[in-house]
Protein backbone atom coordinates (compact mmCIF):
# COMPACT_ATOMS: atom_id res chain seq x y z
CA UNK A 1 -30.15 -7.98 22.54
CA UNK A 2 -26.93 -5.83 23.19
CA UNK A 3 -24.32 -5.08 20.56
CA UNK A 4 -25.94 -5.45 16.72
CA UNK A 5 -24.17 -3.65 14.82
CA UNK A 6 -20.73 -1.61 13.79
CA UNK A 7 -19.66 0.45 10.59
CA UNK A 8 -16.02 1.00 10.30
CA UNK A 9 -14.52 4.37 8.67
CA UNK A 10 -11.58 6.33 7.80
CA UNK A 11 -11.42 10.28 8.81
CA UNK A 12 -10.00 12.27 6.17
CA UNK A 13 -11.34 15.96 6.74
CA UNK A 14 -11.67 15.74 2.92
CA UNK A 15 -14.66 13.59 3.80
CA UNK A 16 -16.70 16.31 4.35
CA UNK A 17 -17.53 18.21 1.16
CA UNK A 18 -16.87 21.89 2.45
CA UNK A 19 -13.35 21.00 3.42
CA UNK A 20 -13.11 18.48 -0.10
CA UNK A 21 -14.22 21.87 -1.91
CA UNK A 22 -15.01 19.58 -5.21
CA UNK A 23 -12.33 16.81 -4.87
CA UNK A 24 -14.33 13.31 -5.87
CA UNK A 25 -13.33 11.23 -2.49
CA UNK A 26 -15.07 8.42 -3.37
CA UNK A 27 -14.14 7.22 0.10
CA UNK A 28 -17.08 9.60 1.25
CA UNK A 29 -20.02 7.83 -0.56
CA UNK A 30 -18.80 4.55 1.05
CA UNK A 31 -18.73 5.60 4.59
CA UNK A 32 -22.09 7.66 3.86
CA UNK A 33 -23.76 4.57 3.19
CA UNK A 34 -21.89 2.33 5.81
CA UNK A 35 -23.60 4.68 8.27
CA UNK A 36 -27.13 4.36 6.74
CA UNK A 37 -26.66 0.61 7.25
CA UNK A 38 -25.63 1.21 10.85
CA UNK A 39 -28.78 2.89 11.38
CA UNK A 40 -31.02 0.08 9.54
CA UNK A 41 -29.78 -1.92 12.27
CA UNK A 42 -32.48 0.21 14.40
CA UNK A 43 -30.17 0.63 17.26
CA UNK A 44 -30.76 2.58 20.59
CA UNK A 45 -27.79 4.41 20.94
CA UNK A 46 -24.69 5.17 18.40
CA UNK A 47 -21.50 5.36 20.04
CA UNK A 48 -19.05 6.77 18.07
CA UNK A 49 -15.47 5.69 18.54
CA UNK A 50 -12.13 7.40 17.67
CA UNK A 51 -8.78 8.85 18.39
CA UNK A 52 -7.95 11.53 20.70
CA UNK A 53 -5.35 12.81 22.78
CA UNK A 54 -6.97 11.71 25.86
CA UNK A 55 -9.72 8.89 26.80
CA UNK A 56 -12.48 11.03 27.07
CA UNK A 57 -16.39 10.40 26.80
CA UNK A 58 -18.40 13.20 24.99
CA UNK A 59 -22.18 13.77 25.23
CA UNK A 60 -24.45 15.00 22.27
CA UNK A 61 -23.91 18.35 23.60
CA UNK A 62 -20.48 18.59 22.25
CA UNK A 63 -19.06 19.80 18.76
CA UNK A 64 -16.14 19.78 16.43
CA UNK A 65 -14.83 22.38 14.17
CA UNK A 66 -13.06 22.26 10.80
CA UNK A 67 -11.62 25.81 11.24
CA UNK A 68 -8.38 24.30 11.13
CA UNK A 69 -9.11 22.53 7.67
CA UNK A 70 -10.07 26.53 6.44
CA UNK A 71 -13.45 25.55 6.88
CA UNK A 72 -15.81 27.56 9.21
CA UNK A 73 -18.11 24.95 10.46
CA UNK A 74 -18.59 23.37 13.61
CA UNK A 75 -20.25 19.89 13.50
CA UNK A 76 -22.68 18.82 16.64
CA UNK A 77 -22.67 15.58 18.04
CA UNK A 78 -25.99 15.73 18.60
CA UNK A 79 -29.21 17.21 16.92
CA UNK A 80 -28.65 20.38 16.21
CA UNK A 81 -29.83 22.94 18.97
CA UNK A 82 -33.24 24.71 18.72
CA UNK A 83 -31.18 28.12 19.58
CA UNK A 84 -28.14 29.66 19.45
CA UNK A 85 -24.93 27.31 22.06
CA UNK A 86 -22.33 28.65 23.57
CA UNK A 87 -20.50 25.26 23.97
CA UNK A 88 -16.83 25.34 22.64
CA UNK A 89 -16.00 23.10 19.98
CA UNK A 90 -14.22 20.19 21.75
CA UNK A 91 -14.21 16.80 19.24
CA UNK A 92 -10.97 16.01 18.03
CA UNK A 93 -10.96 15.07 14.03
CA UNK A 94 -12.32 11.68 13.69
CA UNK A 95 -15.02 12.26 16.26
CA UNK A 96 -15.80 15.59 14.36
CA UNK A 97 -16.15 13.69 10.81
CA UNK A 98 -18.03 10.60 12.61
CA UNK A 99 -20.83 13.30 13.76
CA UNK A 100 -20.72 14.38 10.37
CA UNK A 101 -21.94 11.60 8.88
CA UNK A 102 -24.50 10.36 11.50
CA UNK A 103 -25.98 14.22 10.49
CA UNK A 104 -25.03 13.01 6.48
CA UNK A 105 -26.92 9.81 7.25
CA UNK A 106 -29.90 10.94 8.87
CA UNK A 107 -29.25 9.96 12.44
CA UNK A 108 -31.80 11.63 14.33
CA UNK A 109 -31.53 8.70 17.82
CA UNK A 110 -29.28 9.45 20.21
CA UNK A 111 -25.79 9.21 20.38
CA UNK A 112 -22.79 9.57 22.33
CA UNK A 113 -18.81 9.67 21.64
CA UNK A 114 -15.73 7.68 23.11
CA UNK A 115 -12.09 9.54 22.14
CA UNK A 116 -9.39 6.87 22.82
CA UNK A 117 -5.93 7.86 23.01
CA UNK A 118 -3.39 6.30 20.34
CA UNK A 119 -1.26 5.46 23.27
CA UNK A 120 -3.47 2.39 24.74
CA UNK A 121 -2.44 -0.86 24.59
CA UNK A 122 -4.78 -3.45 22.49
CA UNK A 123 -5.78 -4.98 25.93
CA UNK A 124 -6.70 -1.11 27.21
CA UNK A 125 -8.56 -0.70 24.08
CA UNK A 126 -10.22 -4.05 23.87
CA UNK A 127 -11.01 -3.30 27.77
CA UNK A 128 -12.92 -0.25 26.77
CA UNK A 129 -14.79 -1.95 23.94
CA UNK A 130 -16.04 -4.84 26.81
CA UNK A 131 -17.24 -2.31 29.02
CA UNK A 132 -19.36 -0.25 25.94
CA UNK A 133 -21.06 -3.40 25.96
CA UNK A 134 -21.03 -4.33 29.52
CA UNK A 135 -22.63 -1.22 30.37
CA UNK A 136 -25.58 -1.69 27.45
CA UNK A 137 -29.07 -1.70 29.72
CA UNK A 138 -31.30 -4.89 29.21
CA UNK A 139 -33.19 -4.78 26.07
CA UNK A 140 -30.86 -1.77 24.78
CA UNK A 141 -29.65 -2.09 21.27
CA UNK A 142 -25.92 -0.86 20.58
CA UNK A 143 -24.57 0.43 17.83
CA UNK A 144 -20.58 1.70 17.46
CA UNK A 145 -19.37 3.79 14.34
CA UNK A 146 -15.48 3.43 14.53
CA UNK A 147 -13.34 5.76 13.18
CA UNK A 148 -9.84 5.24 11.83
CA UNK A 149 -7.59 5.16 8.94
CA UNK A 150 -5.07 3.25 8.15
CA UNK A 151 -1.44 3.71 7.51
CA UNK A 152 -0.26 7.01 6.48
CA UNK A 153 3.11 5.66 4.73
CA UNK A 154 1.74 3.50 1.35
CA UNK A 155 2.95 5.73 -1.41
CA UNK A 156 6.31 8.33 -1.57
CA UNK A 157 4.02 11.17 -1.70
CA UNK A 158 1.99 9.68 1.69
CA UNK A 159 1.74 12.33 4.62
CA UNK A 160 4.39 9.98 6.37
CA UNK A 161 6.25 8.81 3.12
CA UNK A 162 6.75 5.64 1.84
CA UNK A 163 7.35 2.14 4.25
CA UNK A 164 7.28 -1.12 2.61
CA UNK A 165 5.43 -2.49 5.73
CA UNK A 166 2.47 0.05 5.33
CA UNK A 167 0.57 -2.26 2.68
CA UNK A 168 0.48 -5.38 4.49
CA UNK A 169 -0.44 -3.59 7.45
CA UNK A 170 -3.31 -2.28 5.84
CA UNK A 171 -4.03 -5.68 3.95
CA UNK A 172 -3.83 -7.52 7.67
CA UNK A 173 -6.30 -4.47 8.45
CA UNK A 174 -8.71 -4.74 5.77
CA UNK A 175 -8.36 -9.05 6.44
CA UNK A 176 -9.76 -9.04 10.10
CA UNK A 177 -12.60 -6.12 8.87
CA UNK A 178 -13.62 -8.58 6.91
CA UNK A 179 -13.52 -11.29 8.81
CA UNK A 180 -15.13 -10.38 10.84
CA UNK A 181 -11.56 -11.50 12.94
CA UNK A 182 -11.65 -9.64 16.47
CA UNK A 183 -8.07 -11.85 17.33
CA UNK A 184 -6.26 -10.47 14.13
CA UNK A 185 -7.44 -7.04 15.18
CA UNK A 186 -5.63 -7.01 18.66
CA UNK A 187 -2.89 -9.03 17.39
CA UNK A 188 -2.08 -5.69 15.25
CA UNK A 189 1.21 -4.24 16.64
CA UNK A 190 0.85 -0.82 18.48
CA UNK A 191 4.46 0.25 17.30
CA UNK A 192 4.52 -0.71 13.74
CA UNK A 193 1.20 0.85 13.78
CA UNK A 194 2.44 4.25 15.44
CA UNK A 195 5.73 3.99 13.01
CA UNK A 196 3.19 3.75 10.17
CA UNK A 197 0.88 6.36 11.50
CA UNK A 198 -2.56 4.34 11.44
CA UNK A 199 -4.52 6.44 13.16
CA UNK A 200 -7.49 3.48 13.48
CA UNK A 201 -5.40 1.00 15.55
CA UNK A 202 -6.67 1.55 18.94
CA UNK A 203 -10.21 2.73 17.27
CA UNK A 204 -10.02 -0.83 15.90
CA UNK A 205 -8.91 -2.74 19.16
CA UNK A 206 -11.99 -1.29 20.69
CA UNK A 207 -14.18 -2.64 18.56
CA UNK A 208 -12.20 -6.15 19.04
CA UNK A 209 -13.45 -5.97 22.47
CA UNK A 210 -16.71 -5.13 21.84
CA UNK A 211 -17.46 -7.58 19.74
CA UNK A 212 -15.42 -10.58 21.59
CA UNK A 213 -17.62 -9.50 25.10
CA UNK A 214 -20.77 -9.80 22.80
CA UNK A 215 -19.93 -13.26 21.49
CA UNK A 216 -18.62 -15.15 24.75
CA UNK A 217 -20.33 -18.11 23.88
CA UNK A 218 -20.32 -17.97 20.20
CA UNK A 219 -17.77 -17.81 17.11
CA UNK A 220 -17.87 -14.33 15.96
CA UNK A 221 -17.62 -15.06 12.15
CA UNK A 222 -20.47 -17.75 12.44
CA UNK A 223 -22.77 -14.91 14.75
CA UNK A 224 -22.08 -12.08 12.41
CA UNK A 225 -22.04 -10.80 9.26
CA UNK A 226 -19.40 -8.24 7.69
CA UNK A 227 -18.61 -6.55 4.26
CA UNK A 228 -15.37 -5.01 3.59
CA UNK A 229 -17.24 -2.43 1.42
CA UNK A 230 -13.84 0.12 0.26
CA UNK A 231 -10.10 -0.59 0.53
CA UNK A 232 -8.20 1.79 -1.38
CA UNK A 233 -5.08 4.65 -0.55
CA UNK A 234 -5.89 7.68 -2.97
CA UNK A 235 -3.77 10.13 -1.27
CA UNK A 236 -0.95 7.58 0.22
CA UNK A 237 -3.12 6.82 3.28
CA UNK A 238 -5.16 3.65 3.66
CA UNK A 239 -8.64 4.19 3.83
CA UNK A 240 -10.67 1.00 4.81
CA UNK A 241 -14.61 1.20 4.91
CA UNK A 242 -16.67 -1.70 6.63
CA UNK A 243 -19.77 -3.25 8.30
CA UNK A 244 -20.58 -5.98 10.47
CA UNK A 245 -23.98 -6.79 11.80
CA UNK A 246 -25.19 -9.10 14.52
CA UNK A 247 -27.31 -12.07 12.81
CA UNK A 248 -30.78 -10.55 12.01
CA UNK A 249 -29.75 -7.12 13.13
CA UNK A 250 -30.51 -5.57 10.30
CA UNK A 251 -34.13 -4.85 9.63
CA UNK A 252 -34.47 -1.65 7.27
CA UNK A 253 -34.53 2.26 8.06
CA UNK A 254 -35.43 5.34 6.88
CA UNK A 255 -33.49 8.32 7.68
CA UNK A 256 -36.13 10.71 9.87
């Protein structure tokens, strides 16, 4: 088997309790527990997916850092080290608060990161999603935690302001998440989505890919299952939580 499994998430530093200092982001619980059913999925390798200012590919070895959020904590990709690292925080945001929660959820397998730039094109994206599972070895099981939000413009007091298009963006979103609907997903426009500032769109695309190389010869929504699980803009900025599993993927897990 290749590809079994993905959990979708937004990227809100508030995610992460020492930056949320208190605030009830009930966003957080979600994605905590998307990620636990990500891992009861029993997969080989997590590769978490997100945006970045460059397409880069980051091994466990690398970290984030909330320093910028007034938090001093750096967040490993991988385990944490047996000793003291020298290695220089280098995850952007939503790779930072993706190794988060593999660490929240227990995650102990291994685990690598893919930053894609908000700049690709759905077929770029979708490109880099086929070759994730192109490049899965025989018997390998695959696992991708995508990271994205959604549009930054629902409410007036939104980080982008208010644009009537921003809801039905999100609701076309949240639609193909629970689909599962790889098509709807790449059909999503790059500049609506970069006038709206979704962070997830190319995040999204990738998955697309991933998922349409994986079922070649099948119907996705027949071969998989998926849960929109939380759809909701608290702070102006949609914040869409879901999983999708490969039939049978799923076969219980305990963190380790």
């Amino acid at each position: 088997m290749t590809f079994v499994a993905a959990a979708v998430c937004p990227h809100p530093p508030l995610l992460v309790p020492e930056v949320g200092r208190g605030e009830q982001v009930q966003a957080r619980a979600a994605a905590v527990d998307a990620v636990r059913r990500l891992c009861a999925a029993r997969p080989a390798r997590i590769v978490v997916v997100g945006d970045a200012p460059a397409e880069t590919r980051y091994g466990p070895e690398s970290t984030g850092s909330l320093a910028g959020f007034g938090v001093d904590l750096r967040v490993p990709l991988g385990p944490p080290a047996a000793g003291p690292t020298a290695a220089a925080p280098s995850l952007p945001l939503s790779l930072t608060v993706g190794a988060w929660l593999l660490a929240s959820a227990g995650w102990s397998g291994a685990r690598t990161a893919l930053g894609v730039p908000a700049g690709h094109s759905p077929r770029q994206a979708a490109g880099l999603g086929e070759r994730l599972v192109a490049q899965v070895g025989r018997g390998e099981r695959l696992a991708l935690l995508v990271m994205g939000d959604g549009s930054a413009r629902r409410t007036l007091k939104a980080p982008g302001g208010l644009d009537e298009r921003a809801a039905a963006f999100d609701a076309a979103v949240a639609a193909a998440l629970a689909g599962p609907d790889p098509a709807a997903l790449l059909d999503l426009d790059p500049e609506l989505a970069a006038d709206l500032l979704a962070a997830g769109r190319a995040s999204w695309q990738v998955l697309a890919g991933a998922l349409l190389a994986a079922t070649r010869d099948d119907t996705p929504s027949e071969s998989w299952s998926s849960e929109l699980t939380y759809d909701d803009a608290p702070y102006g900025v949609g914040y869409l939580v879901a999983v999708w599993n490969r039939g049978g993927a799923q076969r219980g897990w305990e963190p380790g």
